[in-house]
Protein backbone atom coordinates (compact mmCIF):
# COMPACT_ATOMS: atom_id res chain seq x y z
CA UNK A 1 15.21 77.82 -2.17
CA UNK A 2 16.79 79.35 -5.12
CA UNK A 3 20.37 79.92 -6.12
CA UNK A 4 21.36 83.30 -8.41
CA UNK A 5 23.88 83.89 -10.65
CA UNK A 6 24.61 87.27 -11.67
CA UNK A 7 25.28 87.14 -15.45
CA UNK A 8 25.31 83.74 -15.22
CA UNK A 9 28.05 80.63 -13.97
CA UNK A 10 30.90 81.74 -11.68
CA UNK A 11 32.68 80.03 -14.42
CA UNK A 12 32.26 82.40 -16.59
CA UNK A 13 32.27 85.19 -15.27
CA UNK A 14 35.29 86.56 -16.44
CA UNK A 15 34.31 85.76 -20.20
CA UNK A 16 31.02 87.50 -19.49
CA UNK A 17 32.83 90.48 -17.64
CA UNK A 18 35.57 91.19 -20.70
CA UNK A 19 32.49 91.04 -23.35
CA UNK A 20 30.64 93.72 -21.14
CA UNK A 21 34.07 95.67 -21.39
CA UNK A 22 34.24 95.20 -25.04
CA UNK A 23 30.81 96.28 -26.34
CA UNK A 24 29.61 98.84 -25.73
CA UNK A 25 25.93 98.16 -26.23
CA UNK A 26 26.56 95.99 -23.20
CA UNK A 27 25.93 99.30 -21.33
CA UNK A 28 21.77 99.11 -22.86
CA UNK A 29 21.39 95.61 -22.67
CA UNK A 30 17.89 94.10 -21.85
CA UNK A 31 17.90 92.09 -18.57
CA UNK A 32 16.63 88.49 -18.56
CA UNK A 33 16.25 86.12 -16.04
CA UNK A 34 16.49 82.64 -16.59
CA UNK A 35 15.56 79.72 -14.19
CA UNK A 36 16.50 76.02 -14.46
CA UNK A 37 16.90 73.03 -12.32
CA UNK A 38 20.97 72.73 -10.90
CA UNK A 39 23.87 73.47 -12.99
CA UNK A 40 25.89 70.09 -13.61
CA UNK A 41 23.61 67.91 -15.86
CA UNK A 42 23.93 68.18 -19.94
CA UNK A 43 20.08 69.47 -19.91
CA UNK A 44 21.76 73.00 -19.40
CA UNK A 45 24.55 72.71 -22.13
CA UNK A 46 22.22 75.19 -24.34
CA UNK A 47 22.47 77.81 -21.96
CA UNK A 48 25.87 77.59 -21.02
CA UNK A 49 26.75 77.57 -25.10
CA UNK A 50 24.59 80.71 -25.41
CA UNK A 51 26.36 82.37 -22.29
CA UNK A 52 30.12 81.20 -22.82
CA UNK A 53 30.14 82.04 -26.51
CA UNK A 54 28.19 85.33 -26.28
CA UNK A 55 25.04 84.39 -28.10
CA UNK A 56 22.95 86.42 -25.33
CA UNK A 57 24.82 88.93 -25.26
CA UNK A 58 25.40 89.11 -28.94
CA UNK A 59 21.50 89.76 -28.94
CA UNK A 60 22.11 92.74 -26.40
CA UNK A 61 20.90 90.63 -23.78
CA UNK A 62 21.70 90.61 -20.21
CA UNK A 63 21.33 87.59 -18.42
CA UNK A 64 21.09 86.23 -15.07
CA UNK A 65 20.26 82.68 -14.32
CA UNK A 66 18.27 81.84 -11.20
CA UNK A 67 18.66 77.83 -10.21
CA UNK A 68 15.29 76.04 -8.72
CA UNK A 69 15.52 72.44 -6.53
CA UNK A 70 13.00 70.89 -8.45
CA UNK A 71 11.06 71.66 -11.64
CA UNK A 72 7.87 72.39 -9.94
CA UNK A 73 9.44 75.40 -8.04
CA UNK A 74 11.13 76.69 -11.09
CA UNK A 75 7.66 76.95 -12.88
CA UNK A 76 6.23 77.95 -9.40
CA UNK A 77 8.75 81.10 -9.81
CA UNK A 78 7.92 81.22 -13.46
CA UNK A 79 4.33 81.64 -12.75
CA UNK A 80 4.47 84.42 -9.49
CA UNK A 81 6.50 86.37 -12.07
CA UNK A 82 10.04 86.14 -10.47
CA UNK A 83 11.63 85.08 -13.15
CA UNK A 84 10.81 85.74 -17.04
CA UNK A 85 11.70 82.09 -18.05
CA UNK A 86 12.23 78.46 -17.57
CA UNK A 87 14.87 77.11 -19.74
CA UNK A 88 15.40 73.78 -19.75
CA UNK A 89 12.37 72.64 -17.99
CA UNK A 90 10.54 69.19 -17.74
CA UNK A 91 7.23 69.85 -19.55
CA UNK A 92 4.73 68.41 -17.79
CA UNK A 93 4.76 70.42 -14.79
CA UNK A 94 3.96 73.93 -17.25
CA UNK A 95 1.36 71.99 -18.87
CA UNK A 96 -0.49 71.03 -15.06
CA UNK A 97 0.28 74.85 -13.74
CA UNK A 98 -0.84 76.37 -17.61
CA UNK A 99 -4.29 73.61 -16.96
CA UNK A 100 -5.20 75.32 -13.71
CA UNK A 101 -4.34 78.87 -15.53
CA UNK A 102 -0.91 80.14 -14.74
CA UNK A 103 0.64 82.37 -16.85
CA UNK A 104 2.62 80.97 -18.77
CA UNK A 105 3.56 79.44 -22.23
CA UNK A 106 5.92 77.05 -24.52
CA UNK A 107 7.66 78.64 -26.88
CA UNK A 108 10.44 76.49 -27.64
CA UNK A 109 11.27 72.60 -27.18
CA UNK A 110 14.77 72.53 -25.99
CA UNK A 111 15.29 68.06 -25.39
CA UNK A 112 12.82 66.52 -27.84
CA UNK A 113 12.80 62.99 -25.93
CA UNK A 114 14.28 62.27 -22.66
CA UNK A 115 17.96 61.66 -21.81
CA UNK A 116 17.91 59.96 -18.69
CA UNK A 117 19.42 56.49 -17.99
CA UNK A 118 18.34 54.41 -15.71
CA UNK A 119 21.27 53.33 -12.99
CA UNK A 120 21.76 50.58 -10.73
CA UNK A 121 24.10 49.38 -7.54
CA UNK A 122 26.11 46.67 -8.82
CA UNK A 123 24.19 44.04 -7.83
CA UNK A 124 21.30 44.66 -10.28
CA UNK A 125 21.55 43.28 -13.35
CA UNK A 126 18.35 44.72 -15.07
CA UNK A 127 15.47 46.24 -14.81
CA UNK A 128 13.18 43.14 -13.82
CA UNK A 129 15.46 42.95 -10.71
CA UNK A 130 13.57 46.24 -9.76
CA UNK A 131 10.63 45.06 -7.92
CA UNK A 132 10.48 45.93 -4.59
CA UNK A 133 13.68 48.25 -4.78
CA UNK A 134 13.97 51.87 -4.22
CA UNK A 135 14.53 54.25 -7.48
CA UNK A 136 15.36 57.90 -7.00
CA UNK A 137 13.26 60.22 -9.12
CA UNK A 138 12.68 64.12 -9.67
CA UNK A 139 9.06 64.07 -7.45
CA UNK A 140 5.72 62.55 -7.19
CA UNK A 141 4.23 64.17 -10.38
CA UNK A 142 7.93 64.56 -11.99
CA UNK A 143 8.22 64.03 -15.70
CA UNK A 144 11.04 61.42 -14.80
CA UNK A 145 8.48 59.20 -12.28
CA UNK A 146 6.35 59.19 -15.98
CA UNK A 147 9.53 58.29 -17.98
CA UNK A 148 10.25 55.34 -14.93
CA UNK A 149 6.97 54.12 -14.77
CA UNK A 150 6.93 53.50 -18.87
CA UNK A 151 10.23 52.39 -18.52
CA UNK A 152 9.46 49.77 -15.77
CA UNK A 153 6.14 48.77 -17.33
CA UNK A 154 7.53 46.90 -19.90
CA UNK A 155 8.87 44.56 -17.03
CA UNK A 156 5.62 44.02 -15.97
CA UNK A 157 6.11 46.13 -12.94
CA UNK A 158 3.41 48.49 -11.75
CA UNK A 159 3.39 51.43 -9.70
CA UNK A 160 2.94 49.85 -6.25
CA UNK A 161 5.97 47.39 -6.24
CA UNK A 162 8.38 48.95 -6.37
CA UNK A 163 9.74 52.27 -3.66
CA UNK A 164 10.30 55.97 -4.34
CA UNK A 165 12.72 58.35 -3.25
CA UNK A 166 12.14 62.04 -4.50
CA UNK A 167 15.04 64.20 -5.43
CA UNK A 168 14.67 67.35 -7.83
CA UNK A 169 18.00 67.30 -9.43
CA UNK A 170 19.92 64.93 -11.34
CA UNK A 171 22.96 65.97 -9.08
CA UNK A 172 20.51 64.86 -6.52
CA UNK A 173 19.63 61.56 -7.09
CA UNK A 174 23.24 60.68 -8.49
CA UNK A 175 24.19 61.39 -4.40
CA UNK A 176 21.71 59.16 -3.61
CA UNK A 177 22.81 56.39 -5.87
CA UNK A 178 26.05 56.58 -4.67
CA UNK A 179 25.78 56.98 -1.12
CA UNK A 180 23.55 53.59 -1.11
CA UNK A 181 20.33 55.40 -0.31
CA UNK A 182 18.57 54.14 -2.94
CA UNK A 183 18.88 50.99 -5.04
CA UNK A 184 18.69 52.51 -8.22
CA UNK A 185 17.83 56.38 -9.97
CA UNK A 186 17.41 57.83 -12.95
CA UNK A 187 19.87 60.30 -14.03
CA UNK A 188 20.87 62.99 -16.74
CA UNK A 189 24.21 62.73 -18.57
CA UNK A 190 27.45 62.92 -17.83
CA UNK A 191 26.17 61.90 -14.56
CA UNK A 192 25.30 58.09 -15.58
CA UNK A 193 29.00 57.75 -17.04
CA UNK A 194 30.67 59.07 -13.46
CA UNK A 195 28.20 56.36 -12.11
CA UNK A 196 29.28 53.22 -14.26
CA UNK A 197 33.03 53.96 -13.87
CA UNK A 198 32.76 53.65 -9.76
CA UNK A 199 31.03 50.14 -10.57
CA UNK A 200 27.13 50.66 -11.17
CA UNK A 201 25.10 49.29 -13.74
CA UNK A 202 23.74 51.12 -16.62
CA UNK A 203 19.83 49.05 -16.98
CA UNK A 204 18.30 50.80 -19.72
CA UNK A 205 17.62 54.21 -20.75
CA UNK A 206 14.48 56.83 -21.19
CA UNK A 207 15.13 57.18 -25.07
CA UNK A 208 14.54 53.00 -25.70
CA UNK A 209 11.40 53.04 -24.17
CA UNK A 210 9.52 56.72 -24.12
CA UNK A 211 8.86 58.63 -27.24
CA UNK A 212 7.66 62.00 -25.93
CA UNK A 213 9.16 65.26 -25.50
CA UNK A 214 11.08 66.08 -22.50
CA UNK A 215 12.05 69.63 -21.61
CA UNK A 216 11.46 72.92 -22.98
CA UNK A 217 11.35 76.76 -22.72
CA UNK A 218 8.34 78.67 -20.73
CA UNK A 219 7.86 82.09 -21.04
CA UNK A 220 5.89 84.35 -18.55
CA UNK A 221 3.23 84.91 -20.49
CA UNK A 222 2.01 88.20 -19.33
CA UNK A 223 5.78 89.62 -18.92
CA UNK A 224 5.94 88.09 -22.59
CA UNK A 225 3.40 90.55 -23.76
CA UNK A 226 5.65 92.83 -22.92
CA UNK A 227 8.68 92.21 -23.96
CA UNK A 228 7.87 90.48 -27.40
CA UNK A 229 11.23 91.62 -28.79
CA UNK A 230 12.95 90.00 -26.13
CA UNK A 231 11.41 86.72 -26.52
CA UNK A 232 11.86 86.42 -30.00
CA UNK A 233 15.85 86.83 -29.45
CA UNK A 234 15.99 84.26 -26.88
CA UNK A 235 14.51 81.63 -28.96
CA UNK A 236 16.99 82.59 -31.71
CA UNK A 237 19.95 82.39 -28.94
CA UNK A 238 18.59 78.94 -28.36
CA UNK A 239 18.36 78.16 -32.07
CA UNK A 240 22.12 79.55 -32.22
CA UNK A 241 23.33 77.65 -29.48
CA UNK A 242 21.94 73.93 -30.46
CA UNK A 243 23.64 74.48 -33.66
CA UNK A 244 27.04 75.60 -32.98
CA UNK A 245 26.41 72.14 -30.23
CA UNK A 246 25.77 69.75 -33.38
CA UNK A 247 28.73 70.77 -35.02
CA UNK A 248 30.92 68.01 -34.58
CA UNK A 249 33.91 70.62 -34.77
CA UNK A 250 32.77 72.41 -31.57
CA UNK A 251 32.78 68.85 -29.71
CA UNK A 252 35.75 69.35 -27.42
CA UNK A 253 35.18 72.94 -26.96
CA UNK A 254 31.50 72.46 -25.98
CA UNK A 255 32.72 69.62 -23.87
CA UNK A 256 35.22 71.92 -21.72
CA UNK A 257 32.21 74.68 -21.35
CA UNK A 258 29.79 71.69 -19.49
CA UNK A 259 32.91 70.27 -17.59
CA UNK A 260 33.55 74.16 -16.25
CA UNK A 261 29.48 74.50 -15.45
CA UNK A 262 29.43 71.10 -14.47
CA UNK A 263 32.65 70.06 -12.85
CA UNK A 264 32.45 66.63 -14.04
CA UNK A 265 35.44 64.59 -15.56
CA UNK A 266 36.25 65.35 -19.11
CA UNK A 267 35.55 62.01 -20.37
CA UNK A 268 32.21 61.45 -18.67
CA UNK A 269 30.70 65.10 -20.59
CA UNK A 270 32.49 63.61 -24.18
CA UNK A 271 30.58 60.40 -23.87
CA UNK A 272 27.28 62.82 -22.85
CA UNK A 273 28.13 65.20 -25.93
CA UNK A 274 27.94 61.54 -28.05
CA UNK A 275 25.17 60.49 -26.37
CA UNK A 276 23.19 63.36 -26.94
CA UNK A 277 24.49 63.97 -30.63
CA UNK A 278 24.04 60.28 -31.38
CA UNK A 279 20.29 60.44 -30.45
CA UNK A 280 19.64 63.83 -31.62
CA UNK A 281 18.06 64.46 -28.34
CA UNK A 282 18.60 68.46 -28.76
CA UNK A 283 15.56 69.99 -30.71
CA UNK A 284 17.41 71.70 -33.87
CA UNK A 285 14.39 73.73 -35.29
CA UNK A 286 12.81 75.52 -32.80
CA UNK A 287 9.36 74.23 -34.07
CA UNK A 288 6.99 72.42 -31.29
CA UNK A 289 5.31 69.18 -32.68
CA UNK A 290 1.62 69.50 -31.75
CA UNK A 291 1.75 65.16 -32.27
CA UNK A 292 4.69 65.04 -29.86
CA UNK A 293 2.69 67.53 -27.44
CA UNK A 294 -0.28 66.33 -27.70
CA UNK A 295 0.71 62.74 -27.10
CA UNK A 296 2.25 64.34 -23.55
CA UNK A 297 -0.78 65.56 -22.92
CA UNK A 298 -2.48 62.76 -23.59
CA UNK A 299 -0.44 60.53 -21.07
CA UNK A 300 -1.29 63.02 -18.33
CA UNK A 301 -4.93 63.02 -19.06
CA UNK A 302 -4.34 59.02 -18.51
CA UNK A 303 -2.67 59.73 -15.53
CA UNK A 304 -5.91 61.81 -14.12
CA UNK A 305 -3.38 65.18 -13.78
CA UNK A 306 -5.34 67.13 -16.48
CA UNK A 307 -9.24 67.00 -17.55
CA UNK A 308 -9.75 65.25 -21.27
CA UNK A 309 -10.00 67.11 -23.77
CA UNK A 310 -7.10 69.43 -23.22
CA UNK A 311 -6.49 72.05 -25.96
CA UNK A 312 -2.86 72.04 -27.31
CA UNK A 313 -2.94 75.71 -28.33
CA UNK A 314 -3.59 76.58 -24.62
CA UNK A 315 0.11 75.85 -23.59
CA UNK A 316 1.64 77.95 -26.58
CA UNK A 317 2.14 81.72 -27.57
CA UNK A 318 0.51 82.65 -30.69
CA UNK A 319 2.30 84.16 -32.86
CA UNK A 320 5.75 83.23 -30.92
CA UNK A 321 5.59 79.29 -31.02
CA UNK A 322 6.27 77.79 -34.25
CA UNK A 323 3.58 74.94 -34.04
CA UNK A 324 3.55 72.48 -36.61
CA UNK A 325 1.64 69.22 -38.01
């Protein structure tokens, strides 16, 4: 099931409504659709950016933003053609769907290594206490059961001792957590912070252990075609947004646009706006590391979900992607 969003959050709908009154070029805007997994973790603070402070629009773009349940039915959409893009999106379900030939491309890495934290009921102390537990994840070929598994590995536990419980959002598997459902999940910001101040324990996160990018931005590739124009102004939105974010003078501001998408406490998005700064987990560039993809890649061919041998330039646009090393 999918959730839309004409011109994007409720929440800002009346921003989005006065700069449609105000410019008149609003009137020949291009329409975009957008998908992405829930509304309420930090993964989705460089959309909101580009919507609240006009960036799309600014770019005579018209945006509506479709929210998936999981990842794999956001690239599912992607792929059928219902939507023209998936913005912050877990990269290794595009790269299985591109493998077996949908249509569809990277153009953009949005989270350059993951952000999730691994949380615990209070009477966990760390991570070794894990075997034989239950841990919440996105799915059963999620990017965060990969981030988990390396996570857990270094505890010398295996997949096999330890339980799953599969939950697409972060939103998700924080309800989980909480409601005692599961021993233990891995989570997005600011929902880890919400999580530690009702008394659970913070074990380790993604970023310590995993060195491989996380999410990213998947283009249609035959609407892409297309619409070339188009695609080259999102990725500049996107370039826009994830620098007016690292601009330590926009912190409280960018902070109050995430706590109206997310409606989380003030204090838990600050410490996720620090968290994410801190690590410079935000691509700045828009340039795609073909060592940082191919090293992806080369985990799932590991994992059996892709043949060996994988091309890299297969999941890009040429001529769109900026590809480097």
């Amino acid at each position: 099931m999918m959730r839309r969003i004409r011109t994007g959050f409720r929440a800002l709908a009346a921003a989005a409504a006065m700069a449609a009154v105000m410019s008149a070029a609003c009137q020949a805007a291009e329409p975009v659709v957008l998908s992405a997994v829930g509304s309420s973790s930090a993964n989705l603070w460089p959309t909101a950016i580009g919507m609240n402070k006009g960036f799309f629009a600014a770019e005579d773009l018209n945006v509506e933003l479709v929210f998936g349940q999981s990842n794999a039915g956001v690239n599912q959409q992607l792929a059928a053609g219902s939507v023209n893009f998936a913005v912050n999106t877990g990269l290794v379900d595009p790269i299985r769907a591109i493998e077996k030939g949908a249509s569809a491309a990277i153009i953009r890495i949005e989270v350059e290594r993951p952000p999730y934290i691994l949380v615990a009921r209070s009477s966990i102390k760390s991570m070794r206490e894990l075997k034989g537990k239950t841990i919440s994840v996105g799915g059963a070929k999620d990017i965060t059961r990969l981030f988990l598994e390396r996570m857990l590995a270094t505890q010398d536990i295996r997949p096999g001792e330890f339980d799953m419980i599969f939950a697409g959002a972060t939103s998700a598997r924080f309800a989980a957590l909480t409601s005692g459902a599961v021993d233990a999940a891995l989570i997005a910001p600011p929902f880890n912070y919400r999580a530690e101040a009702a008394g659970f324990n913070t074990l380790g996160t993604a970023v310590e252990y995993v060195d491989l990018p996380f999410a990213g931005i998947v283009v249609n590739r035959a609407w892409a075609a297309a619409n070339r124009a188009i695609v080259d102004k999102v990725i500049a939105v996107y370039n826009r947004s994830i620098a007016w974010f690292y601009d330590a003078r926009n912190r409280s501001e960018a902070a109050k646009i995430l706590v109206d998408v997310s409606k989380m406490q003030l204090e838990d998005v600050e410490k996720a706006y620090d968290f994410l700064t801190k690590n410079r987990l935000l691509e700045p560039t828009g340039k795609v590391s073909k060592a940082k993809l191919g090293a992806l890649v080369q985990a799932l061919e590991e994992l059996g979900d892709i043949p060996a041998g994988f091309e890299i330039e297969r999941l890009i646009l040429p001529g769109v992607t900026k590809l480097t090393d």
